[in-house]
Each structure stands twice: as C-alpha cells, then as structure tokens.
PDB file of N, CA and C in Angstrom:
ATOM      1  N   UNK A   1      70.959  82.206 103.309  1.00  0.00           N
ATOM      2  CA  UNK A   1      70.089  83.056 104.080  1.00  0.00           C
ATOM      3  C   UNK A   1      70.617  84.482 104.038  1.00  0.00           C
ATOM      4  N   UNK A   2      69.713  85.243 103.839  1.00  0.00           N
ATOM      5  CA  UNK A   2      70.071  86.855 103.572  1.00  0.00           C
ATOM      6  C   UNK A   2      70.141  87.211 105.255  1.00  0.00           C
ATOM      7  N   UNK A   3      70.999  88.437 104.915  1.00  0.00           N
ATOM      8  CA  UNK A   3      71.265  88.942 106.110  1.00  0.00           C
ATOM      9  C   UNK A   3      70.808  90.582 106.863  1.00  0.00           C
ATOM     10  N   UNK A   4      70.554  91.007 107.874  1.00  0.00           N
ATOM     11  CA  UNK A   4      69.633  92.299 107.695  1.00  0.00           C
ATOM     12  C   UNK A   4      71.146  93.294 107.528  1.00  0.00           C
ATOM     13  N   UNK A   5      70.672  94.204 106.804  1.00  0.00           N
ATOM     14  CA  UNK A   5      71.577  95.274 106.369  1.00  0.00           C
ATOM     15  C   UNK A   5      72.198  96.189 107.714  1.00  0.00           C
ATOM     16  N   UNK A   6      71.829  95.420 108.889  1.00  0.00           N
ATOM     17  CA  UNK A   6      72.620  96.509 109.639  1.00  0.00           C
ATOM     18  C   UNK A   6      73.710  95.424 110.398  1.00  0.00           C
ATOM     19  N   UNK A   7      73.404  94.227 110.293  1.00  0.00           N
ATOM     20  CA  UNK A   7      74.352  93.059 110.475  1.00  0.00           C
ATOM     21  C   UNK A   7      75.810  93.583 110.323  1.00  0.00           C
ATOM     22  N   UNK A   8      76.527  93.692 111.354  1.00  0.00           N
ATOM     23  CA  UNK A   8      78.335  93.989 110.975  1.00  0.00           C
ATOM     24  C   UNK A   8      78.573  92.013 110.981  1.00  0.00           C
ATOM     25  N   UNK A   9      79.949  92.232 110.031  1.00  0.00           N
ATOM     26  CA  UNK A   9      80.795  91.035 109.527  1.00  0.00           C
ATOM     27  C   UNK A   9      81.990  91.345 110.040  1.00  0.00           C
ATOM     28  N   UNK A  10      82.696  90.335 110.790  1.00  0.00           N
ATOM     29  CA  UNK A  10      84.392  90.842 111.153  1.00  0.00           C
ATOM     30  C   UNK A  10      84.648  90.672 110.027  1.00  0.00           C
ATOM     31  N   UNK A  11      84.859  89.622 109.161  1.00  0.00           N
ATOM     32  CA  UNK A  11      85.547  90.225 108.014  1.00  0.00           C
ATOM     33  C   UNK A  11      84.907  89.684 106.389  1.00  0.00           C
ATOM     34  N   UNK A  12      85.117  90.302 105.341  1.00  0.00           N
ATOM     35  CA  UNK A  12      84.377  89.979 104.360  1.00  0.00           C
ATOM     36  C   UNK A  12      84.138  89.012 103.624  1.00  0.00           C
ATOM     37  N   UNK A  13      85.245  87.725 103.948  1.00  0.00           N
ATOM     38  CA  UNK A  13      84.409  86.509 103.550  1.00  0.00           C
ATOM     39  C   UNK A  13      83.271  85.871 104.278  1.00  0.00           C
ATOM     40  N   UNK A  14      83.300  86.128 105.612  1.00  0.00           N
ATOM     41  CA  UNK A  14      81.903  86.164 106.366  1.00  0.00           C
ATOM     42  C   UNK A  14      80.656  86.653 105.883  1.00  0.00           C
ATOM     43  N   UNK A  15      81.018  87.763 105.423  1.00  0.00           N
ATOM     44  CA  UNK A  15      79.788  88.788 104.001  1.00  0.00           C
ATOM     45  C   UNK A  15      79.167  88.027 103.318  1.00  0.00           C
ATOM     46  N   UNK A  16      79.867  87.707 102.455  1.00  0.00           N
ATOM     47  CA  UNK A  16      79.850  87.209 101.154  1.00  0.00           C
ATOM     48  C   UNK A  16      79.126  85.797 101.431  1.00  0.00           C
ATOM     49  N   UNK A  17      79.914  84.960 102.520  1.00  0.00           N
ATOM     50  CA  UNK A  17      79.128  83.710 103.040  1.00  0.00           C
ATOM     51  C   UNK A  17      77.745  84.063 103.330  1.00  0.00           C
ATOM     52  N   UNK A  18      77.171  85.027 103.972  1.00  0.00           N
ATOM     53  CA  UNK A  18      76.093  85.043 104.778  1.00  0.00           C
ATOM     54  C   UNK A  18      75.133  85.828 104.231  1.00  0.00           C
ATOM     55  N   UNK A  19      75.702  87.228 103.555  1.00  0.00           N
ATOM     56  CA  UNK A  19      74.505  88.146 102.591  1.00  0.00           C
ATOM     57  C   UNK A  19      75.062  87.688 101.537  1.00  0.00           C
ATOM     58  N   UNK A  20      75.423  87.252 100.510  1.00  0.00           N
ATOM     59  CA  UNK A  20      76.120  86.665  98.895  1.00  0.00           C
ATOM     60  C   UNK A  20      76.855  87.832  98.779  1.00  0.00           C
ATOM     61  N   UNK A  21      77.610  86.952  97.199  1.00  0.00           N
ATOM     62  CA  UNK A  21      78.384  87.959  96.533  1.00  0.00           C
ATOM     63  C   UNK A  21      78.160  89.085  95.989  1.00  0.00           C
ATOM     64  N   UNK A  22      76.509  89.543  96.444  1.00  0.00           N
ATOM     65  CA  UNK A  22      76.164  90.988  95.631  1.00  0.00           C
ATOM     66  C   UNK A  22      76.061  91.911  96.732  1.00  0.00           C
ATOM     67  N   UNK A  23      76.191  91.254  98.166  1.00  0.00           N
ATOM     68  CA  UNK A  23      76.656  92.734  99.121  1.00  0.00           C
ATOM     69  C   UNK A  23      77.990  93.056  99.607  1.00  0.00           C
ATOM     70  N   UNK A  24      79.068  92.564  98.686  1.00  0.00           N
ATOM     71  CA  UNK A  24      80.018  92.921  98.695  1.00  0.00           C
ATOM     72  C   UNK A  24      80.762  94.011  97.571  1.00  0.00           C
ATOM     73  N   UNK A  25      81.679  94.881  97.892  1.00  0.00           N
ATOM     74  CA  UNK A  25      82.839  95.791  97.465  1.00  0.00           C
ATOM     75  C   UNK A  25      83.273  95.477  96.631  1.00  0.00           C
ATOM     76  N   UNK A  26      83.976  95.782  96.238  1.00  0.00           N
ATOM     77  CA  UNK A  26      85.284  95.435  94.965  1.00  0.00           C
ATOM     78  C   UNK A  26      86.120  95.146  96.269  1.00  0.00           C
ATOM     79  N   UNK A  27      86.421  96.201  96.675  1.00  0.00           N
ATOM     80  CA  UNK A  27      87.277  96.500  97.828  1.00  0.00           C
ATOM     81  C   UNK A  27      87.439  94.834  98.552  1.00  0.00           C
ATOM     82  N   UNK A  28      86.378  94.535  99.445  1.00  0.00           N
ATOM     83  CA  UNK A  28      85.806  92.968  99.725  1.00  0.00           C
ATOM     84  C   UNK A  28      86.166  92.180  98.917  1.00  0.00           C
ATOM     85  N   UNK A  29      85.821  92.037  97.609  1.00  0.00           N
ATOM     86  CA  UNK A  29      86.266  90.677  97.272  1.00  0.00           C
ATOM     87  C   UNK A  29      87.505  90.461  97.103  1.00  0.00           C
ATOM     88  N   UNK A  30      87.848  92.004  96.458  1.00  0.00           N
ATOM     89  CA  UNK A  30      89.325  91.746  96.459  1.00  0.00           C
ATOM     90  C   UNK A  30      90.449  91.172  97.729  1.00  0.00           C
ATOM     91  N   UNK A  31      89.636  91.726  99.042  1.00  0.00           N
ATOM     92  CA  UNK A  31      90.407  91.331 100.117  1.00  0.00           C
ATOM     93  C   UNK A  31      89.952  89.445 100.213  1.00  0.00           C
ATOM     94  N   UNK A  32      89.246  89.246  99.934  1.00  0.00           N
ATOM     95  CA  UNK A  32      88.779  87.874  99.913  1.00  0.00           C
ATOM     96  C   UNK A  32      90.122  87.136  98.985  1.00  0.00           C
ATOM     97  N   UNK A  33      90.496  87.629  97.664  1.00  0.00           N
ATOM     98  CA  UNK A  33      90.928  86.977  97.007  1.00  0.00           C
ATOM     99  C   UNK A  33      92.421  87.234  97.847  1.00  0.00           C
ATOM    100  N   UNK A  34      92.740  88.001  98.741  1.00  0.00           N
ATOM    101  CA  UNK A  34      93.941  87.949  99.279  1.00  0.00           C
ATOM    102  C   UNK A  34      94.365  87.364 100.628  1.00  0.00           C
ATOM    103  N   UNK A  35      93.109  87.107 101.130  1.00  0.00           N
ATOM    104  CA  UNK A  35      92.936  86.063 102.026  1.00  0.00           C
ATOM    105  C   UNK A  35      93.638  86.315 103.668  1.00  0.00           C
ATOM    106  N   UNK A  36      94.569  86.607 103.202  1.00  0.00           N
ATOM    107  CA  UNK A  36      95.617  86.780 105.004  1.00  0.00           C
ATOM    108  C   UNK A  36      95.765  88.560 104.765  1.00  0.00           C
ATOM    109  N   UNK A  37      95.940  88.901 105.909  1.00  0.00           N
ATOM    110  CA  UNK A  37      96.770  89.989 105.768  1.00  0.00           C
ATOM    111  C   UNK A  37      98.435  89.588 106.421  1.00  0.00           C
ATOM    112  N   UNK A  38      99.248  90.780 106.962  1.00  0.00           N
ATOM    113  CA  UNK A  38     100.082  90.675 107.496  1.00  0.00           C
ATOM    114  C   UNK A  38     100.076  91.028 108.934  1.00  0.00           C
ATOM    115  N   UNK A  39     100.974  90.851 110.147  1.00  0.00           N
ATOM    116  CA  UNK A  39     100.849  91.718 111.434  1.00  0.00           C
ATOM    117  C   UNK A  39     100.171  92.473 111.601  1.00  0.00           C
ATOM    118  N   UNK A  40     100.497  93.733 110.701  1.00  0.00           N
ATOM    119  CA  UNK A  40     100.264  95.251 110.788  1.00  0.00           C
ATOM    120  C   UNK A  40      99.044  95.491 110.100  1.00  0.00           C
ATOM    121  N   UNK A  41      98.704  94.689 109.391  1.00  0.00           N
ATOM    122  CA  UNK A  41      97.912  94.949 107.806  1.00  0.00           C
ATOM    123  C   UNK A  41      96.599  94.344 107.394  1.00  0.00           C
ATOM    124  N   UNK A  42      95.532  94.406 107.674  1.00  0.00           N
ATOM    125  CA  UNK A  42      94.535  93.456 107.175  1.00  0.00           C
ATOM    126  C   UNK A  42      94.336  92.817 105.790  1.00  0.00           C
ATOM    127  N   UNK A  43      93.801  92.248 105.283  1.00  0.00           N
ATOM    128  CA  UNK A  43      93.871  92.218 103.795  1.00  0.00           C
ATOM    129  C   UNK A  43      92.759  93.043 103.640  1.00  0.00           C
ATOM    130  N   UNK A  44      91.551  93.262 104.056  1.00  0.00           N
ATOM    131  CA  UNK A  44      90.879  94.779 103.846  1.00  0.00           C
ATOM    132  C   UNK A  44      92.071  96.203 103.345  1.00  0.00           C
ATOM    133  N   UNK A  45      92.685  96.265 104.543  1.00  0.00           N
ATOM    134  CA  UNK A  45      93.611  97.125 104.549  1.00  0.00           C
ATOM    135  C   UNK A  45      94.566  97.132 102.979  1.00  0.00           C
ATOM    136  N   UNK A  46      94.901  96.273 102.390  1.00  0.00           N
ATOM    137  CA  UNK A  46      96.078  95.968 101.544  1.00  0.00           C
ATOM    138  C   UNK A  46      95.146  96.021 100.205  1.00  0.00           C
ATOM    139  N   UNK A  47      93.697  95.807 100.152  1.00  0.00           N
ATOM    140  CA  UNK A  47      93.071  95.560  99.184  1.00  0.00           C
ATOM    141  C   UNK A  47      92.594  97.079  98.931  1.00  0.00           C
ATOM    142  N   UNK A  48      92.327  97.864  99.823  1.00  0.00           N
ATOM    143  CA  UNK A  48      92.552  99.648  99.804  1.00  0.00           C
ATOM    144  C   UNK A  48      93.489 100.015  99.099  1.00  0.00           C
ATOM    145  N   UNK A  49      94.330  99.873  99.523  1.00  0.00           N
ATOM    146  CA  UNK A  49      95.736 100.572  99.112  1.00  0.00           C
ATOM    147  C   UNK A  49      96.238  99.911  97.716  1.00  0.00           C
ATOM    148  N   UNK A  50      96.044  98.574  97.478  1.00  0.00           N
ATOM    149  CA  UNK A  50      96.204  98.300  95.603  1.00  0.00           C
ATOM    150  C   UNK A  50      95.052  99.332  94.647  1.00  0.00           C
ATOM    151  N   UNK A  51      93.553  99.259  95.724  1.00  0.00           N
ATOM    152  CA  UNK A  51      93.049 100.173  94.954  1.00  0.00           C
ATOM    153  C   UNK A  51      92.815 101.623  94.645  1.00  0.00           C
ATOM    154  N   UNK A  52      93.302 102.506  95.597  1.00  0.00           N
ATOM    155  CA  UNK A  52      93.947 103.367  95.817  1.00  0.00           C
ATOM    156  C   UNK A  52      95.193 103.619  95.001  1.00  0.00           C
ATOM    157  N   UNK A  53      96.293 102.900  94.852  1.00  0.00           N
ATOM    158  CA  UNK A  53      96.980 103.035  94.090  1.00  0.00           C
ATOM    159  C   UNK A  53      96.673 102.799  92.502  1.00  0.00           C
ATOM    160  N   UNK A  54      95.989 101.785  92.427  1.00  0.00           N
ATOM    161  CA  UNK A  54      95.826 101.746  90.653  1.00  0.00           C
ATOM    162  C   UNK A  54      94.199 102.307  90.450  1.00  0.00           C
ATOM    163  N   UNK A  55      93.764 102.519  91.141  1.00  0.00           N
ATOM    164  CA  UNK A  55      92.151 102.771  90.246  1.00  0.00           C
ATOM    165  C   UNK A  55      91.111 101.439  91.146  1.00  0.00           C
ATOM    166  N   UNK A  56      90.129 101.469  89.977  1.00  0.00           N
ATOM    167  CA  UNK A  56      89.425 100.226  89.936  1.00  0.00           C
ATOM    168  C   UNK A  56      89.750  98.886  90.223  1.00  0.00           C
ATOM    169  N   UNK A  57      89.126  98.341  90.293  1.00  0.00           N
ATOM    170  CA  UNK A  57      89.287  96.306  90.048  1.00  0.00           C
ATOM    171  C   UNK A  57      89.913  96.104  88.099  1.00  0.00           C
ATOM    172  N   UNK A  58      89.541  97.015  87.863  1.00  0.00           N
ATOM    173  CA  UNK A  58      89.411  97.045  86.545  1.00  0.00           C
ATOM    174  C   UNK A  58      90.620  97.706  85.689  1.00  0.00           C
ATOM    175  N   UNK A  59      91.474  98.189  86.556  1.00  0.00           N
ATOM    176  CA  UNK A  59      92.555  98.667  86.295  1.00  0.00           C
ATOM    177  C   UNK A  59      93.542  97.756  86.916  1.00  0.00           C
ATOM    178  N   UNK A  60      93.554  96.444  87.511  1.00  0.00           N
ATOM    179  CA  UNK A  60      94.321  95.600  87.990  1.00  0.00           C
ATOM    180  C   UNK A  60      94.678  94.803  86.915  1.00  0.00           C
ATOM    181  N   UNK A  61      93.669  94.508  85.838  1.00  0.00           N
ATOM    182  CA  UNK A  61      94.628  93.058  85.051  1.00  0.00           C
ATOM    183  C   UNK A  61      95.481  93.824  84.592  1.00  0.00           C
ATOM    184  N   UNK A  62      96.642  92.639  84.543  1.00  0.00           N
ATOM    185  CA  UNK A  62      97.914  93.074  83.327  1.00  0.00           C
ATOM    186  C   UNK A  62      98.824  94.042  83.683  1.00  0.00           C
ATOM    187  N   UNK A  63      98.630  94.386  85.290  1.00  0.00           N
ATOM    188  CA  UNK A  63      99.671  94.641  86.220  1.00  0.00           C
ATOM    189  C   UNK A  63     100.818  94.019  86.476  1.00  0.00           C
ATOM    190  N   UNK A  64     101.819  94.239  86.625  1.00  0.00           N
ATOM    191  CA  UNK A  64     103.154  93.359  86.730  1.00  0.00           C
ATOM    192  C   UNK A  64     103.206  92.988  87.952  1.00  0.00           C
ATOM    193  N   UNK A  65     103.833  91.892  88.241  1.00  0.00           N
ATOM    194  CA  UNK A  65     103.486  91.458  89.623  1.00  0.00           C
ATOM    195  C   UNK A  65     104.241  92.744  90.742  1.00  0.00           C
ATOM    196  N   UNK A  66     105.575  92.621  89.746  1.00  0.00           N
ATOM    197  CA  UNK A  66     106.754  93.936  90.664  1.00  0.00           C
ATOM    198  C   UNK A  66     105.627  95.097  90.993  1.00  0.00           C
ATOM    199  N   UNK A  67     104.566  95.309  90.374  1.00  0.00           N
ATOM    200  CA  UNK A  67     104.019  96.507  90.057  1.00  0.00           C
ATOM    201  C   UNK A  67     103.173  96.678  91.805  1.00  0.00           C
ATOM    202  N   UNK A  68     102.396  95.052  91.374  1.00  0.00           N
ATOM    203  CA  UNK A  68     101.537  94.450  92.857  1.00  0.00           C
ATOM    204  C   UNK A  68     102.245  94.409  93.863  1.00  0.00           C
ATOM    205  N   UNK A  69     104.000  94.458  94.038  1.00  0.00           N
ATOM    206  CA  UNK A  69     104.604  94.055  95.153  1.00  0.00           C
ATOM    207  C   UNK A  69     104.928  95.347  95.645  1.00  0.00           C
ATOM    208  N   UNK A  70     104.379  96.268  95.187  1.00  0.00           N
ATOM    209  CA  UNK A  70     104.941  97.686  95.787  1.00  0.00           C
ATOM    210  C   UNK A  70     103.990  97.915  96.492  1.00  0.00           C
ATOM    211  N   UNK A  71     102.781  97.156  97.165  1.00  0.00           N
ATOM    212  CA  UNK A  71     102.247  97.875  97.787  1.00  0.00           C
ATOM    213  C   UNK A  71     102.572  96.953  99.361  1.00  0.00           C
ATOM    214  N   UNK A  72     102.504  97.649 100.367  1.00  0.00           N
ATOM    215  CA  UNK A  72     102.808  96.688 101.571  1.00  0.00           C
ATOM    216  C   UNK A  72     102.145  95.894 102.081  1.00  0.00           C
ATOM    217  N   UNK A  73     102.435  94.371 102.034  1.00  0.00           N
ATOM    218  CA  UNK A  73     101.515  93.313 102.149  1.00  0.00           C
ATOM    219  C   UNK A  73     101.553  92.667 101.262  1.00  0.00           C
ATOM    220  N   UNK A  74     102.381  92.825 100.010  1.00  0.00           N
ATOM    221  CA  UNK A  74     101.668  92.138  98.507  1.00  0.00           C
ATOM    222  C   UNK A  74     103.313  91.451  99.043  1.00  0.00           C
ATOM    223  N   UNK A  75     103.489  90.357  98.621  1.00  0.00           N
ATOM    224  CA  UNK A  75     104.277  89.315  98.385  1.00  0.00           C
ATOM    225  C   UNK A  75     104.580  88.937  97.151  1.00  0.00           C
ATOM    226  N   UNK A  76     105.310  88.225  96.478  1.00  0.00           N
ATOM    227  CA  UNK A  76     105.009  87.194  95.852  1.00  0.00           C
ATOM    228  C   UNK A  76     103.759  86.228  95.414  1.00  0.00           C
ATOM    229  N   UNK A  77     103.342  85.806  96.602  1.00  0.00           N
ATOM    230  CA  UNK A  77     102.004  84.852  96.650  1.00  0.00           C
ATOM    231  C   UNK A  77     101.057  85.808  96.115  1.00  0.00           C
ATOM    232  N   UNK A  78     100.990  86.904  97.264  1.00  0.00           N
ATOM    233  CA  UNK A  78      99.721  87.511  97.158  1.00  0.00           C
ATOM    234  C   UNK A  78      99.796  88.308  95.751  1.00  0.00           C
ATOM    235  N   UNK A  79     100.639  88.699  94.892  1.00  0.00           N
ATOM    236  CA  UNK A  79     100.890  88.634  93.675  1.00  0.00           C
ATOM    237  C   UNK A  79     100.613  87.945  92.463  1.00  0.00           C
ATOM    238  N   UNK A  80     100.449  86.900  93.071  1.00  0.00           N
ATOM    239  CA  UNK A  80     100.337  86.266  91.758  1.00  0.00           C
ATOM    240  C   UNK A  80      98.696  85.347  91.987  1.00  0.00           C
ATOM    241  N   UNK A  81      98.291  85.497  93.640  1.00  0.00           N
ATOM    242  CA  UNK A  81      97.493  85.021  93.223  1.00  0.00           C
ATOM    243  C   UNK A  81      95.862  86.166  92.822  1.00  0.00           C
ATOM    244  N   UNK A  82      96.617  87.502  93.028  1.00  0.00           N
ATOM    245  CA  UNK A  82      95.783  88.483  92.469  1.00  0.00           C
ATOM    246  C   UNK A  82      95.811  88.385  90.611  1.00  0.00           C
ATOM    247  N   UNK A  83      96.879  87.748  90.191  1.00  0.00           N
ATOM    248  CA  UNK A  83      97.379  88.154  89.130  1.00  0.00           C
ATOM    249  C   UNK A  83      96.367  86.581  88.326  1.00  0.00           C
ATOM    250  N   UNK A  84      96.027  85.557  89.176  1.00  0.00           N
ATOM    251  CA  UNK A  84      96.180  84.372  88.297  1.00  0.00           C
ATOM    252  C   UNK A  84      94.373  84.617  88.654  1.00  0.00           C
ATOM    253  N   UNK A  85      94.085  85.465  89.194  1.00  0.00           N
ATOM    254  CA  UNK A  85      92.055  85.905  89.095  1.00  0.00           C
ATOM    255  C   UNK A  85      91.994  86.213  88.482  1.00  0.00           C
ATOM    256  N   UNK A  86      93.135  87.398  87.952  1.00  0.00           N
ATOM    257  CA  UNK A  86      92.610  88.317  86.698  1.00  0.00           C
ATOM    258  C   UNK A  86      93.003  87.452  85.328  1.00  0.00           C
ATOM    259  N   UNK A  87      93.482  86.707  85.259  1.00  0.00           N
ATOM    260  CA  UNK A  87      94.115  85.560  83.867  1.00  0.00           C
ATOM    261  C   UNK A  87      92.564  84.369  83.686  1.00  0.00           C
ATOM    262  N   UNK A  88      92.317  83.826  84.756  1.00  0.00           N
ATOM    263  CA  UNK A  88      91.216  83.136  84.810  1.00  0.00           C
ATOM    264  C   UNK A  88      90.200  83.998  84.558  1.00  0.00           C
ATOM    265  N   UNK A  89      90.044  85.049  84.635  1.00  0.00           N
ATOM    266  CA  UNK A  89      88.611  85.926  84.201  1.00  0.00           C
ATOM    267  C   UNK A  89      88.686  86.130  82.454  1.00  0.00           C
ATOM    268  N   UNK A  90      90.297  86.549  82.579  1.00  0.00           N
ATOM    269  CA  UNK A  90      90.447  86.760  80.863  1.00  0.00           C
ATOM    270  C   UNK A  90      89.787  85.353  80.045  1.00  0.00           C
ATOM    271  N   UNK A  91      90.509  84.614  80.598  1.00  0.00           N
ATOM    272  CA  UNK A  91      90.343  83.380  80.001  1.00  0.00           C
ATOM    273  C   UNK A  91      88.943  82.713  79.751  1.00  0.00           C
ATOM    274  N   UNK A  92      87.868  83.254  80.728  1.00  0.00           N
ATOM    275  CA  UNK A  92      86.458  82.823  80.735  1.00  0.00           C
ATOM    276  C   UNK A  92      85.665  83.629  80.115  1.00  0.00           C
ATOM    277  N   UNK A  93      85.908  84.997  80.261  1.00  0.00           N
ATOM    278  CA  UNK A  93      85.443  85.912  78.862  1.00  0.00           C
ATOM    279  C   UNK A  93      85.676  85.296  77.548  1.00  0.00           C
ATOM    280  N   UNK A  94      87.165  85.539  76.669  1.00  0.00           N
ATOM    281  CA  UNK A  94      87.245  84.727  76.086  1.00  0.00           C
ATOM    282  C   UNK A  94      86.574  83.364  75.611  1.00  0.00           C
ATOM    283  N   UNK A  95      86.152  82.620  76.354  1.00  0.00           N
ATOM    284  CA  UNK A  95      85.389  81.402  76.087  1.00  0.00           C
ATOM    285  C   UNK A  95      84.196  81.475  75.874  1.00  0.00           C
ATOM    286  N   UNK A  96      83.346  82.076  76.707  1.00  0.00           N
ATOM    287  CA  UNK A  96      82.463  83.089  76.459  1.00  0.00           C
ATOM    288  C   UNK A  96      81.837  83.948  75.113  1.00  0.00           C
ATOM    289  N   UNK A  97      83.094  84.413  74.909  1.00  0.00           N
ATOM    290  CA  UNK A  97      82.953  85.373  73.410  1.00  0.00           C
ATOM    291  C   UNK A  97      83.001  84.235  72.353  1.00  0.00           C
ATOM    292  N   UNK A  98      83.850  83.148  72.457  1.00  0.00           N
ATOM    293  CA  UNK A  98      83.976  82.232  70.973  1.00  0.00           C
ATOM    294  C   UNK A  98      82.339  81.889  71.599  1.00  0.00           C
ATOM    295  N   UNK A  99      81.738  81.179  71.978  1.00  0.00           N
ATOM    296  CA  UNK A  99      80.392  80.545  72.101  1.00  0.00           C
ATOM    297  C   UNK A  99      79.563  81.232  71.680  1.00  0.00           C
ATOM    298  N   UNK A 100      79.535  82.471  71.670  1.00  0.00           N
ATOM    299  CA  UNK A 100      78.566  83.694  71.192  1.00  0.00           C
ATOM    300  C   UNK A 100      78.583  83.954  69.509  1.00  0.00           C
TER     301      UNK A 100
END
C-alpha cells in the first residue's frame, strides 16, 4: 500500500516497507543496509557521513573496510556488511552481463 507523500517514517526501513523501495534515498537504503546505529549515532546519521565522506553510493564499492571504519559508527560488522552489498551487486551484474 502506497503511502501519502506527507506521511513522516521514524525511520527508513519503515519507508521502504510502507511507500517501496522507490521512495527512498541512497542515503535510506544505505542506512537500511546498516541497520543499528550506535548511542550517539543513528544509522541515518552514519549513512550521511560515509556519504559525505566518499561521494555517491557509487563511490562505495571497493572501499577498504579500514577505509569504512574511519567513519564513526562503522565497525567491523558494519564494514563488511556494507562491503558484502557491494560484492553481491558486483556479482549479479556480472551474471547478468554473461546472459546478455
């Protein structure tokens, strides 16, 4: 069920559940794919500041994880599991392209 455009979401997997994945951010999904924040930190918040720091969504693959852990909030986990979206995307392009 679509949702009316003036609808606020506490947070953006609520979005995504309720208007789909096409009224969401980069910003949004990315915080989606990071799931928790910290104390201080939302994962909204942390999903800013990776993109802020590198660019785009699109400037994330093939980042080093050390690279992802410099920003505050990024862990380990949340490292790698930013890192293992962007490997699974490679990987489905790829599959993609041989079928073509």
């Amino acid at each position: 069920m679509k949702s009316s455009k003036a609808e606020k979401y506490d947070h953006p997997g609520g979005k995504f559940r309720r208007a789909g994945p096409d009224s969401c951010s980069e910003r949004e999904l990315l915080a989606i794919i990071i799931n928790n924040g910290t104390k201080n930190r939302s994962a909204l918040q942390i999903a800013t500041d990776l993109l802020d720091k590198f660019g785009t969504v699109y400037d994330l693959p093939g980042k080093r994880l050390r690279e992802l852990m410099e920003i505050e909030g990024v862990g380990p986990v949340k490292a790698t599991q930013i890192a293992a979206v962007f490997e699974l995307t490679k990987r489905i392009i790829r599959h993609i392209e041989r079928e073509n």
